[in-house]
N, C-alpha and C. Protein backbone atom coordinates (compact mmCIF):
# COMPACT_ATOMS: atom_id res chain seq x y z
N UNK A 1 29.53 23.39 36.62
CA UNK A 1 28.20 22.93 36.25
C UNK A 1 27.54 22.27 37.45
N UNK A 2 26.68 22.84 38.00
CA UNK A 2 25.54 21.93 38.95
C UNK A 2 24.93 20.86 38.30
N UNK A 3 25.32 19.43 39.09
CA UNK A 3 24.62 18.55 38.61
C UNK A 3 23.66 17.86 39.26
N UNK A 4 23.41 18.47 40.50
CA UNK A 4 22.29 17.62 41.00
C UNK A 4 21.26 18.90 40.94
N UNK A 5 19.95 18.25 41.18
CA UNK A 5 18.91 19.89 40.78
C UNK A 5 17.55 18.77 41.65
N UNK A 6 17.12 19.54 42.36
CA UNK A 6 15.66 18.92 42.77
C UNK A 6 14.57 19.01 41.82
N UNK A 7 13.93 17.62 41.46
CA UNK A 7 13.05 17.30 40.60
C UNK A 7 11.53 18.02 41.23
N UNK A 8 11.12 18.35 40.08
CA UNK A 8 9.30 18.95 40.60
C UNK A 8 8.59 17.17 40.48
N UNK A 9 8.89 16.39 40.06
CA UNK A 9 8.45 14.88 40.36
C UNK A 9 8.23 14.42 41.84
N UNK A 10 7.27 14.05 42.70
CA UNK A 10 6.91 14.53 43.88
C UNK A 10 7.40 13.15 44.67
N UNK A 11 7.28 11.95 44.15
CA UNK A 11 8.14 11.01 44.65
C UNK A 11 8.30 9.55 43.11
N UNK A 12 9.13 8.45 44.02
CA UNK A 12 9.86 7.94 42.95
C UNK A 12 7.97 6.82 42.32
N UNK A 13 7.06 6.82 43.15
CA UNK A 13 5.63 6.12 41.83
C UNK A 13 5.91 7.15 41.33
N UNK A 14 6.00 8.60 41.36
CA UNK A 14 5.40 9.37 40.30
C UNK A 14 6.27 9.28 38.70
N UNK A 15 7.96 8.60 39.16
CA UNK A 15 8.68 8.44 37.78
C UNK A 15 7.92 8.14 36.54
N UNK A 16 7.02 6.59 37.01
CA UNK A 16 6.10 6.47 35.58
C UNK A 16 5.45 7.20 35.16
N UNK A 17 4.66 8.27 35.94
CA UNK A 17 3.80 9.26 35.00
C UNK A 17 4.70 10.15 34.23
N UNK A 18 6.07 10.92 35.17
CA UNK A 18 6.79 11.36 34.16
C UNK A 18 7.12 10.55 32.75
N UNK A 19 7.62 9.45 32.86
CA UNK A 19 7.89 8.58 31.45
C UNK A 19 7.09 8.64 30.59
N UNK A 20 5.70 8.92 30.82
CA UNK A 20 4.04 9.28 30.00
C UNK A 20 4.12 10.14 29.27
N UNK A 21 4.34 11.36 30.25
CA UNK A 21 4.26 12.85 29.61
C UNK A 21 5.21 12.79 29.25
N UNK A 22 6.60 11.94 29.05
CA UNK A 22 7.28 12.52 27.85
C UNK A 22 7.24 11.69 26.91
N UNK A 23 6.19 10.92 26.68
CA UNK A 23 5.81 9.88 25.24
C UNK A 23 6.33 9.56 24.92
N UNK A 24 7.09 8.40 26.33
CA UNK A 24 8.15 7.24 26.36
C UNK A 24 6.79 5.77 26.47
N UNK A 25 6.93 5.30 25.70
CA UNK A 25 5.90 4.03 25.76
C UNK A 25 6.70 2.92 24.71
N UNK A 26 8.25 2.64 24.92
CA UNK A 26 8.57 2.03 24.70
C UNK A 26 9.13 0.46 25.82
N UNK A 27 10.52 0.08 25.85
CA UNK A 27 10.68 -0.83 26.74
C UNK A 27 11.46 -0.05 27.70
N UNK A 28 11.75 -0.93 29.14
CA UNK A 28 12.35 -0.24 30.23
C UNK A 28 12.86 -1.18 30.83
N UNK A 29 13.98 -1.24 31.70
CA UNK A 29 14.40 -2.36 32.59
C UNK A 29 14.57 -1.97 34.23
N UNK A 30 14.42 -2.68 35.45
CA UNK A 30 14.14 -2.28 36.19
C UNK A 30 15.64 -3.83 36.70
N UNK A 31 16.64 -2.80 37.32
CA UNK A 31 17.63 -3.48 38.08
C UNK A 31 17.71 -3.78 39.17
N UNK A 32 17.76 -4.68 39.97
CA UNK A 32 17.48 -5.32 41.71
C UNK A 32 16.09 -5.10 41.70
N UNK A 33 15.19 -6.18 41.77
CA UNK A 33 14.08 -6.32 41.77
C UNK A 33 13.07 -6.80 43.15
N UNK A 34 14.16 -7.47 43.75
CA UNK A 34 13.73 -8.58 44.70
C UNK A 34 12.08 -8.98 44.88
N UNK A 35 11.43 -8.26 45.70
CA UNK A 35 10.19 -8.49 45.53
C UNK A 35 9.11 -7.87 44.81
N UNK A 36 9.66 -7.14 43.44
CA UNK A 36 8.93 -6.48 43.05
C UNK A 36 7.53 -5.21 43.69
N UNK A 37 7.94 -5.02 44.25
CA UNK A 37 6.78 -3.81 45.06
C UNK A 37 6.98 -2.84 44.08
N UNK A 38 8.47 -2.23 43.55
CA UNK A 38 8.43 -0.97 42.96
C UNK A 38 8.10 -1.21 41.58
N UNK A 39 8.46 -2.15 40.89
CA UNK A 39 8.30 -2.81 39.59
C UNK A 39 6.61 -2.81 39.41
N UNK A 40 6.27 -3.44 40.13
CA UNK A 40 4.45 -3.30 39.97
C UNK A 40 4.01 -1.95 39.86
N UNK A 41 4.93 -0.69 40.58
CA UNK A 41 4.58 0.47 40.56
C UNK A 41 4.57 1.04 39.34
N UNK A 42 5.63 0.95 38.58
CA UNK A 42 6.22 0.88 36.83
C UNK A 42 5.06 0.67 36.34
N UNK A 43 5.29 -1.07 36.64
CA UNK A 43 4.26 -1.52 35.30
C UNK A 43 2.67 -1.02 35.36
N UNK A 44 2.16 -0.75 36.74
CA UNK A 44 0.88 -0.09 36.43
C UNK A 44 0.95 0.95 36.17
N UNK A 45 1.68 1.95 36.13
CA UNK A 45 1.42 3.46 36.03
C UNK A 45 2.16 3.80 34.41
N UNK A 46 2.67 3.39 33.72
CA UNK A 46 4.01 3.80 32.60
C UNK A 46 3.35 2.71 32.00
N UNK A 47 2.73 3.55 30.88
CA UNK A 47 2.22 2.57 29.21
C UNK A 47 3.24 2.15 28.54
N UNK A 48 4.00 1.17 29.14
CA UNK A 48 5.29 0.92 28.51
C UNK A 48 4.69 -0.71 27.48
N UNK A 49 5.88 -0.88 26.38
CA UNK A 49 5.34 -1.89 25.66
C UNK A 49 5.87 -2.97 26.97
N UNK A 50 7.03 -2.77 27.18
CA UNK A 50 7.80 -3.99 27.93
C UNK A 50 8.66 -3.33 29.21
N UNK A 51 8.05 -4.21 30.13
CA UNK A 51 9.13 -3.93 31.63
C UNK A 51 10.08 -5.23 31.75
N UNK A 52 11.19 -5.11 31.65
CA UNK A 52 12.16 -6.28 31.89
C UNK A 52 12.71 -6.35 33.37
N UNK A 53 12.77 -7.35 34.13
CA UNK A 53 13.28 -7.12 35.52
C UNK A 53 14.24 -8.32 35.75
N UNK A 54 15.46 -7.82 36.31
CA UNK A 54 16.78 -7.91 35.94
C UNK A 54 17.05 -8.12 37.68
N UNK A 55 17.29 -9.55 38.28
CA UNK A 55 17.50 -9.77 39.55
C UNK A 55 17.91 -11.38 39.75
N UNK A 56 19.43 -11.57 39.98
CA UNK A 56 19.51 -12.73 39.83
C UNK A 56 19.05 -13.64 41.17
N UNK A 57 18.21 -13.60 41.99
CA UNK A 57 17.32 -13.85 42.91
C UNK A 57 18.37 -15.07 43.85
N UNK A 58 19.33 -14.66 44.22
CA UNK A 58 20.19 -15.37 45.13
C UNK A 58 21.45 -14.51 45.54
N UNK A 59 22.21 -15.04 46.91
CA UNK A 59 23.17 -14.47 47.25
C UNK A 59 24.62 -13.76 45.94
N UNK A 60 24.27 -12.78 46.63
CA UNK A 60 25.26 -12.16 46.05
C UNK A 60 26.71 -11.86 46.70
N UNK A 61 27.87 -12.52 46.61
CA UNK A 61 29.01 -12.72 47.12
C UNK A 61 29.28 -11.02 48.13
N UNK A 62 29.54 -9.97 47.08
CA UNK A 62 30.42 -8.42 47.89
C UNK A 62 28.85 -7.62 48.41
N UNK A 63 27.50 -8.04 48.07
CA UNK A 63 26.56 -7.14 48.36
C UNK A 63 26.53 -6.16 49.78
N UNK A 64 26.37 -4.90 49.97
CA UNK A 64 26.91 -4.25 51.20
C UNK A 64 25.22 -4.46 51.67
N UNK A 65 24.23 -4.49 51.04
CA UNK A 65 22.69 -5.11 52.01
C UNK A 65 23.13 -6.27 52.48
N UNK A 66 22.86 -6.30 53.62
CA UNK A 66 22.32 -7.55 54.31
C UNK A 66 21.66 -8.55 54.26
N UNK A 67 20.29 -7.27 53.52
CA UNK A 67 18.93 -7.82 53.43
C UNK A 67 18.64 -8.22 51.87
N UNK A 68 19.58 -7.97 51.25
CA UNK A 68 19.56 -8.11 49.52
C UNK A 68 18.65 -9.17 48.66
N UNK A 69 19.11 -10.65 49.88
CA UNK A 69 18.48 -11.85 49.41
C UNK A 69 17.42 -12.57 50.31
N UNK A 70 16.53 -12.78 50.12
CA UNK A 70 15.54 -13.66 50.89
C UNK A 70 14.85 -14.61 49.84
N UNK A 71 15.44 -15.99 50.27
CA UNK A 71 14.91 -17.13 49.19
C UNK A 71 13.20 -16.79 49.11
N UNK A 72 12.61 -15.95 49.51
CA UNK A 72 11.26 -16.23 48.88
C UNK A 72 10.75 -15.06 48.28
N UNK A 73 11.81 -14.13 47.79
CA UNK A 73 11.98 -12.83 46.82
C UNK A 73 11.44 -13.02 45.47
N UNK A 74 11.89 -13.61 44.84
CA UNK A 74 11.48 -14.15 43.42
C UNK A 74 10.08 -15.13 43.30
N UNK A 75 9.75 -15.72 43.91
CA UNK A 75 8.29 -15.96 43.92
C UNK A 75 7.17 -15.13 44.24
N UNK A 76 7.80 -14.10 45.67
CA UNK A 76 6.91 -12.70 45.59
C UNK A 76 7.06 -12.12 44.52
N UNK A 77 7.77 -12.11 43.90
CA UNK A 77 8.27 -10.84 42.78
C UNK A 77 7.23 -11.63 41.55
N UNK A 78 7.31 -13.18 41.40
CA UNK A 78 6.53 -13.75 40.30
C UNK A 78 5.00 -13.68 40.38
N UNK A 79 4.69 -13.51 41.57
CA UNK A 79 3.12 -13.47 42.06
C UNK A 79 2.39 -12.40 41.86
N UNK A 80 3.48 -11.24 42.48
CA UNK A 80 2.69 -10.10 42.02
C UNK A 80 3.18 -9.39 40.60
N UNK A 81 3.63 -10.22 39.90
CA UNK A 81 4.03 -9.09 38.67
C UNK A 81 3.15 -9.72 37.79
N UNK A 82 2.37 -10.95 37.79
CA UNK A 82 1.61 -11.91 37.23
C UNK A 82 0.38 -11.46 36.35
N UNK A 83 -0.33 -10.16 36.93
CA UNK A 83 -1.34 -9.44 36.50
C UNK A 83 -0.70 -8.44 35.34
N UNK A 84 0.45 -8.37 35.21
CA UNK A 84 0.92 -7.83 34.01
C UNK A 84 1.03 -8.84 32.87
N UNK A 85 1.24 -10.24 32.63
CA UNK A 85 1.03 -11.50 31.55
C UNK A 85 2.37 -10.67 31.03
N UNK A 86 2.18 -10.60 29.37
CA UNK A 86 3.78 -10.92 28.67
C UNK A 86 4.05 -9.39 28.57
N UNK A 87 3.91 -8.33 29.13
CA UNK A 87 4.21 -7.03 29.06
C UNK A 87 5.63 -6.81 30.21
N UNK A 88 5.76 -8.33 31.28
CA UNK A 88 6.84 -8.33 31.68
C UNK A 88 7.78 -9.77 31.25
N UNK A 89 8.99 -9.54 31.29
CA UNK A 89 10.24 -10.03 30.91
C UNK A 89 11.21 -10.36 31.77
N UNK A 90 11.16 -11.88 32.57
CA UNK A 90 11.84 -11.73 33.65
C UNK A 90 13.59 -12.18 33.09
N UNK A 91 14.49 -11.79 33.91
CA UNK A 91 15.65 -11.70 33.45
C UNK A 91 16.53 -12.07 34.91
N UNK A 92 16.69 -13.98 35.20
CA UNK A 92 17.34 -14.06 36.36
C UNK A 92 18.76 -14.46 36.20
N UNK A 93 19.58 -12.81 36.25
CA UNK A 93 21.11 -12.93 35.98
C UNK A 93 21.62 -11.95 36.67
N UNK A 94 23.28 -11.56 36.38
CA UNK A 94 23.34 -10.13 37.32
C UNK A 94 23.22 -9.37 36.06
N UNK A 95 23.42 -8.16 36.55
CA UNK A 95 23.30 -6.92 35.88
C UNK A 95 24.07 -6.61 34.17
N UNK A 96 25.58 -7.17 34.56
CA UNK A 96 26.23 -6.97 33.48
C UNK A 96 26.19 -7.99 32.49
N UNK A 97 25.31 -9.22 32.70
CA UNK A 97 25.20 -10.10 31.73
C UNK A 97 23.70 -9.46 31.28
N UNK A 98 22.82 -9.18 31.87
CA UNK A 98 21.36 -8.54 31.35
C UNK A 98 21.73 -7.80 30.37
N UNK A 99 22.73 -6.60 30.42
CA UNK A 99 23.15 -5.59 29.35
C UNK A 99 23.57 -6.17 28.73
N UNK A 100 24.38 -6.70 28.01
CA UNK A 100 24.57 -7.07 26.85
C UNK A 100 23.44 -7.97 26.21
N UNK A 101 22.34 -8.13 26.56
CA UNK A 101 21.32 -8.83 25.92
C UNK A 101 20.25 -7.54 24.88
N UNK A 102 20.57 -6.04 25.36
CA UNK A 102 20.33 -4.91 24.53
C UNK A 102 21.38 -3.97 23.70
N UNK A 103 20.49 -3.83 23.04
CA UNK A 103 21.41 -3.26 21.77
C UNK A 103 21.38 -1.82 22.44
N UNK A 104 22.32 -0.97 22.01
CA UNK A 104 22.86 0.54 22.44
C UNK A 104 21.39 1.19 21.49
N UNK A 105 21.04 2.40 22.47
CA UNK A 105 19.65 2.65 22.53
C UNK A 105 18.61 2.18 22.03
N UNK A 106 18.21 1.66 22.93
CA UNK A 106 17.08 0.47 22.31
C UNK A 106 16.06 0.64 23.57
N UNK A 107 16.50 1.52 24.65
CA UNK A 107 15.52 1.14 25.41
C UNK A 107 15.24 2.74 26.02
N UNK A 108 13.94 3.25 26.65
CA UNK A 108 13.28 3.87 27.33
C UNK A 108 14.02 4.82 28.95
N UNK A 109 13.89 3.47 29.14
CA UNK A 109 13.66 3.53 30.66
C UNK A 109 14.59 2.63 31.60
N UNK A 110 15.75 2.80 32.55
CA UNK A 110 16.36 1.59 33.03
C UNK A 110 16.73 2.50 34.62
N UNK A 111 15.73 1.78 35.41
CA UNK A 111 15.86 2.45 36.85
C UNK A 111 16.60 1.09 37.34
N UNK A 112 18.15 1.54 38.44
CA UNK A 112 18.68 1.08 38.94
C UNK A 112 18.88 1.17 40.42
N UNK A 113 18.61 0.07 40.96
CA UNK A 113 18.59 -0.41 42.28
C UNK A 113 19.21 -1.74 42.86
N UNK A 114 20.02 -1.95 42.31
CA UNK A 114 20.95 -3.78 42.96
C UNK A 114 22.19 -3.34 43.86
N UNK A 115 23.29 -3.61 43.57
CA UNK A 115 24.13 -3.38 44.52
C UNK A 115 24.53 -1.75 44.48
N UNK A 116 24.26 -1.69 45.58
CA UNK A 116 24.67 -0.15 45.88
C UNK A 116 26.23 0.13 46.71
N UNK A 117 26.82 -0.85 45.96
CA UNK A 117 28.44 -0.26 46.14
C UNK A 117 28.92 0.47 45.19
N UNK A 118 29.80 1.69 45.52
CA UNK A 118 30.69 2.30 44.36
C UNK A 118 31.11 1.76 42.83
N UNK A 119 31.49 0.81 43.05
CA UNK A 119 31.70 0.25 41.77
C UNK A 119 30.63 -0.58 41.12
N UNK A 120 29.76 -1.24 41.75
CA UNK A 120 28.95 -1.31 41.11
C UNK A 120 27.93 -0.60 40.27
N UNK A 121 27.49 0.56 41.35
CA UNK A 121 26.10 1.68 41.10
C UNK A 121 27.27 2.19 39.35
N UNK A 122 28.88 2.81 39.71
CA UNK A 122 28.95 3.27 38.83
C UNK A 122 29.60 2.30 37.28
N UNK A 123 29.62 0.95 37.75
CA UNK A 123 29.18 0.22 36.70
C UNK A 123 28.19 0.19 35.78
N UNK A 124 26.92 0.05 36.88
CA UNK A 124 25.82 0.17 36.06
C UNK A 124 25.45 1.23 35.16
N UNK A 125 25.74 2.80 35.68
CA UNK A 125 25.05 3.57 35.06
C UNK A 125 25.89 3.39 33.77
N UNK A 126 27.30 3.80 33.30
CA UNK A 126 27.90 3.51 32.72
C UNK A 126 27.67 2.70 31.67
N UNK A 127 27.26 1.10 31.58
CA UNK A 127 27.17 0.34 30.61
C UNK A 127 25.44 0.19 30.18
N UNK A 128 24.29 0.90 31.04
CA UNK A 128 23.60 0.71 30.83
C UNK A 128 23.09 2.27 30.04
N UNK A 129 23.77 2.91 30.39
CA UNK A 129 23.62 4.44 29.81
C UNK A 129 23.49 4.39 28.48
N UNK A 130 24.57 3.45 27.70
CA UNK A 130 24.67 3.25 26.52
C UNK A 130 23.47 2.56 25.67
N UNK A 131 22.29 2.01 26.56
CA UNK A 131 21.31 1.44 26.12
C UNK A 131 19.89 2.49 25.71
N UNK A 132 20.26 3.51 26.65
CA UNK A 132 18.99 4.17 26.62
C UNK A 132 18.94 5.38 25.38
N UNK A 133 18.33 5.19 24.59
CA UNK A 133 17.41 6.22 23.67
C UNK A 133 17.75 7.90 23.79
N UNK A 134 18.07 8.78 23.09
CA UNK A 134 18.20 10.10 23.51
C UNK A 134 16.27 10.59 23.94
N UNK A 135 16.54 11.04 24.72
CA UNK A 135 15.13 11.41 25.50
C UNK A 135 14.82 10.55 26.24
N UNK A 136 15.71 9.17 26.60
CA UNK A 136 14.77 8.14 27.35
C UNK A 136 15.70 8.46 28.66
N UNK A 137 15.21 7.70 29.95
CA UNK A 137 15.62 8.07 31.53
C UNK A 137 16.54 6.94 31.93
N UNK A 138 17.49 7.51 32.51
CA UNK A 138 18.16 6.83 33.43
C UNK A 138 17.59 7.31 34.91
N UNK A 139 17.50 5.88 35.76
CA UNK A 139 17.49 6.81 36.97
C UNK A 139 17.45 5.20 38.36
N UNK A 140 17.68 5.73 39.24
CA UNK A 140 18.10 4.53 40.09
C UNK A 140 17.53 5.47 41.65
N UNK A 141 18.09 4.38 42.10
CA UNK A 141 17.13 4.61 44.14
C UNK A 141 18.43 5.07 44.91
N UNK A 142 18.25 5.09 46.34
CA UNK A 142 18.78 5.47 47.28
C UNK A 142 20.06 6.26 47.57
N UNK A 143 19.68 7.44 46.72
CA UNK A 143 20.64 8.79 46.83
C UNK A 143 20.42 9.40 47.66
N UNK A 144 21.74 9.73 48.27
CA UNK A 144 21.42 10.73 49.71
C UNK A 144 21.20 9.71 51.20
N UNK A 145 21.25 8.36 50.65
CA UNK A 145 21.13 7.48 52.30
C UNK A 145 22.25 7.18 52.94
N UNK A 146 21.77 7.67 53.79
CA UNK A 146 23.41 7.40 55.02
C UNK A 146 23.80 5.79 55.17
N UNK A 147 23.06 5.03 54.54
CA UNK A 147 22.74 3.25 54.40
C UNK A 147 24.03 3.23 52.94
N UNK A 148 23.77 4.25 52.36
CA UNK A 148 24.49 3.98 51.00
C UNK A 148 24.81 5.39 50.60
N UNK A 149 26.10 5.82 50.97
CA UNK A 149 26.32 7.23 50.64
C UNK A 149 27.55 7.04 49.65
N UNK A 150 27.73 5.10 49.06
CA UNK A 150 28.59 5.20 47.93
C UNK A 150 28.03 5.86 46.61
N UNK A 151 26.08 5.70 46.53
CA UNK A 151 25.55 5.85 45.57
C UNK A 151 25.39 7.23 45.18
N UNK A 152 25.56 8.50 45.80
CA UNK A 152 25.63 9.78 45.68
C UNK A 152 26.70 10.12 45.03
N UNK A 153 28.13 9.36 46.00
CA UNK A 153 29.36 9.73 44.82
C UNK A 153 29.27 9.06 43.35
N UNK A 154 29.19 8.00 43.03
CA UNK A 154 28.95 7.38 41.70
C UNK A 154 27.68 8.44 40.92
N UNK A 155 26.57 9.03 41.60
CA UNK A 155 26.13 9.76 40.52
C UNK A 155 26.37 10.96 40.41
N UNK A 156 27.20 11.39 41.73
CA UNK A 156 27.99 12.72 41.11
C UNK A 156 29.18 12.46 40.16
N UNK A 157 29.50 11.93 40.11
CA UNK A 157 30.76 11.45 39.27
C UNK A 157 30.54 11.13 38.04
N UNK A 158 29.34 10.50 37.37
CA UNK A 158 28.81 10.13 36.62
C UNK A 158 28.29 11.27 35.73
N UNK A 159 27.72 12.25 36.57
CA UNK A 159 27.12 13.54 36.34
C UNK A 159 28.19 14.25 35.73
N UNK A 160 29.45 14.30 36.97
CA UNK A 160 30.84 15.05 35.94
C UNK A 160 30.94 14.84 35.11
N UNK A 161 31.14 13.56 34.36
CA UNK A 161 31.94 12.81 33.52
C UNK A 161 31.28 13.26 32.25
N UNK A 162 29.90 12.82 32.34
CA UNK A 162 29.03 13.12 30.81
C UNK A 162 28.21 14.63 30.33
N UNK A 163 29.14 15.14 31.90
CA UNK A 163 27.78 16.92 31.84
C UNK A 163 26.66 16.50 31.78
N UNK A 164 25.97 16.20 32.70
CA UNK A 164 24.38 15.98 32.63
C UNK A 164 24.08 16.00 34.38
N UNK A 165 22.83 16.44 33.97
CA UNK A 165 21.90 17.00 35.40
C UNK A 165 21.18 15.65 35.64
N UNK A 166 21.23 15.07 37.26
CA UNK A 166 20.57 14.28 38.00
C UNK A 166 19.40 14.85 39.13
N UNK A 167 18.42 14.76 38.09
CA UNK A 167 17.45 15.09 39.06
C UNK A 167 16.55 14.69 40.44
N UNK A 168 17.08 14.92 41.63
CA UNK A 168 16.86 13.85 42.71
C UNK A 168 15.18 14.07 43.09
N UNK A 169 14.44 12.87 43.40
CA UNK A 169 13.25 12.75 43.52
C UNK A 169 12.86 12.38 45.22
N UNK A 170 12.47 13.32 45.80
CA UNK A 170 12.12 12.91 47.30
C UNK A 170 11.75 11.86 47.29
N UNK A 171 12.34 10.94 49.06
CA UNK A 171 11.70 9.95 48.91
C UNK A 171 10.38 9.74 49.41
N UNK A 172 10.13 8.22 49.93
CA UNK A 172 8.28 8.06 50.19
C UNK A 172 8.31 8.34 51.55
N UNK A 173 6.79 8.47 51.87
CA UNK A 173 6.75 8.43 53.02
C UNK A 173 5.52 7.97 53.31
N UNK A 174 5.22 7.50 54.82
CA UNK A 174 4.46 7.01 55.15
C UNK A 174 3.02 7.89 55.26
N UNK A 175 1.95 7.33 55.81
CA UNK A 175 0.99 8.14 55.98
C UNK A 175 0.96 9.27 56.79
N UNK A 176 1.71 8.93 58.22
CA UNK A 176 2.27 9.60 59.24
C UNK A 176 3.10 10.58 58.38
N UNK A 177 3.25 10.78 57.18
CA UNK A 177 4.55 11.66 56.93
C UNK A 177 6.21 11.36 57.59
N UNK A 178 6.37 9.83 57.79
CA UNK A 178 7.75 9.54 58.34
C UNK A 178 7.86 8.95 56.73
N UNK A 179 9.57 9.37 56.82
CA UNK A 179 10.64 8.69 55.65
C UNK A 179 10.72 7.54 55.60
N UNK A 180 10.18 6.60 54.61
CA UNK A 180 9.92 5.19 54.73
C UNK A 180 10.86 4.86 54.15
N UNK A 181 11.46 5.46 52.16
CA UNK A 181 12.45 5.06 51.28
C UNK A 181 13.38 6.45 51.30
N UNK A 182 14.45 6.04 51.13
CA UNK A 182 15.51 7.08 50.37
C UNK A 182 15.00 7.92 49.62
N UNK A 183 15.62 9.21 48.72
CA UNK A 183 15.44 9.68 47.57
C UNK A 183 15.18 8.79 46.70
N UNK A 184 15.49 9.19 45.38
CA UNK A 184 15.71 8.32 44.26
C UNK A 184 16.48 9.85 43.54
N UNK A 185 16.92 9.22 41.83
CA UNK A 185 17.43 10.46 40.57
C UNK A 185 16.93 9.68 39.56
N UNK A 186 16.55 11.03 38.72
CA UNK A 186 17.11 10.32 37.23
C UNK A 186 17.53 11.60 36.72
N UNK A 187 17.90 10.67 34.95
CA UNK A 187 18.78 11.47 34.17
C UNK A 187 18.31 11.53 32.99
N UNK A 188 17.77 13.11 32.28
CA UNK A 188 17.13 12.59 30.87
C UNK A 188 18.39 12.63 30.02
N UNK A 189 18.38 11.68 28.95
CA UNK A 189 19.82 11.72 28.31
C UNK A 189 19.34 12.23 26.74
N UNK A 190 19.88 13.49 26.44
CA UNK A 190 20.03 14.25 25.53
C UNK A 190 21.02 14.45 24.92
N UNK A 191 20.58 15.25 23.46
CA UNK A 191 21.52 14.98 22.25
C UNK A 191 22.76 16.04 22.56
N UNK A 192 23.83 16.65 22.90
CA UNK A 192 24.70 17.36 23.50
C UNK A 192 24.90 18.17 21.67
């Protein structure tokens, strides 16, 4: 079974319009947040009832970024997510305490981006998989980066495990047409 497949989704803003057209306008959670840049992208574009953002906004002991934490992350992240009022849900914990605060499919949408080590990335998909809705998306960042080439194996592996197709989404680029972000994937999760 091929599980990776190139998405006709043209880059990772365009995820929210996909979430539209498939008349997902429920809740979504958005994992490693730091300064919210991509989260604002979500919440303006994806008629979602609720964006939850899930970033415990301090050092993280095994993180393989460098750049993971900057004490003035979470106040950027509070400033600009501000023009959204109560349609966002901030959530400052790690990852595996956020999940258990949702019930098994209950949610939309849960794009993952925090620690991009092996065991983590395939932590996450794993316990958060169980949250999302049949028809709703899994999908997370930096597949295919030579910065993080643990996160390719965890979603091929992930892909084995449950038979399901990860659709990888080119990444951004600048005006110049230079590679600014990684890829991204997601995963629509269907009734088997």
């Amino acid at each position: 079974m091929e599980v990776l497949k190139i998405s006709p989704v043209s880059g990772r803003s365009e995820i929210p319009v996909l979430l539209n057209l498939m008349n997902l306008d429920g809740e979504g959670v958005e994992i490693g947040v730091r300064d919210a840049e991509y989260a604002e992208i979500v919440a303006g574009k994806w008629g979602c009832s609720t964006l939850h953002l899930v970033d415990p906004w301090t050092e993280v002991e095994d993180s393989i970024d460098p750049h993971a934490f900057d004490p003035k992350s979470e106040e950027n992240a509070r400033n600009r997510m501000a023009k959204f009022g109560d349609k966002i849900k901030w959530h400052k914990c790690l990852s595996m305490e956020a999940v258990a605060k949702f019930a098994d499919e209950s949610l939309d949408f849960v794009y993952i981006d925090a620690n991009h080590s092996y065991k983590y990335v395939s932590e996450d998909m794993d316990k958060w998989w169980h949250t999302i809705k049949f028809g709703g998306v899994l999908a997370g960042h930096d597949i295919y980066s030579m910065f993080c080439p643990q996160v390719t194996q965890a979603v091929v592996e992930f892909c084995q495990s449950k038979q399901v197709v990860a659709y990888i989404v080119r990444g951004d680029f600048d005006p110049q047409g230079r590679p600014m972000r990684a890829p991204s994937w997601y995963i629509i999760k269907e009734r088997k």
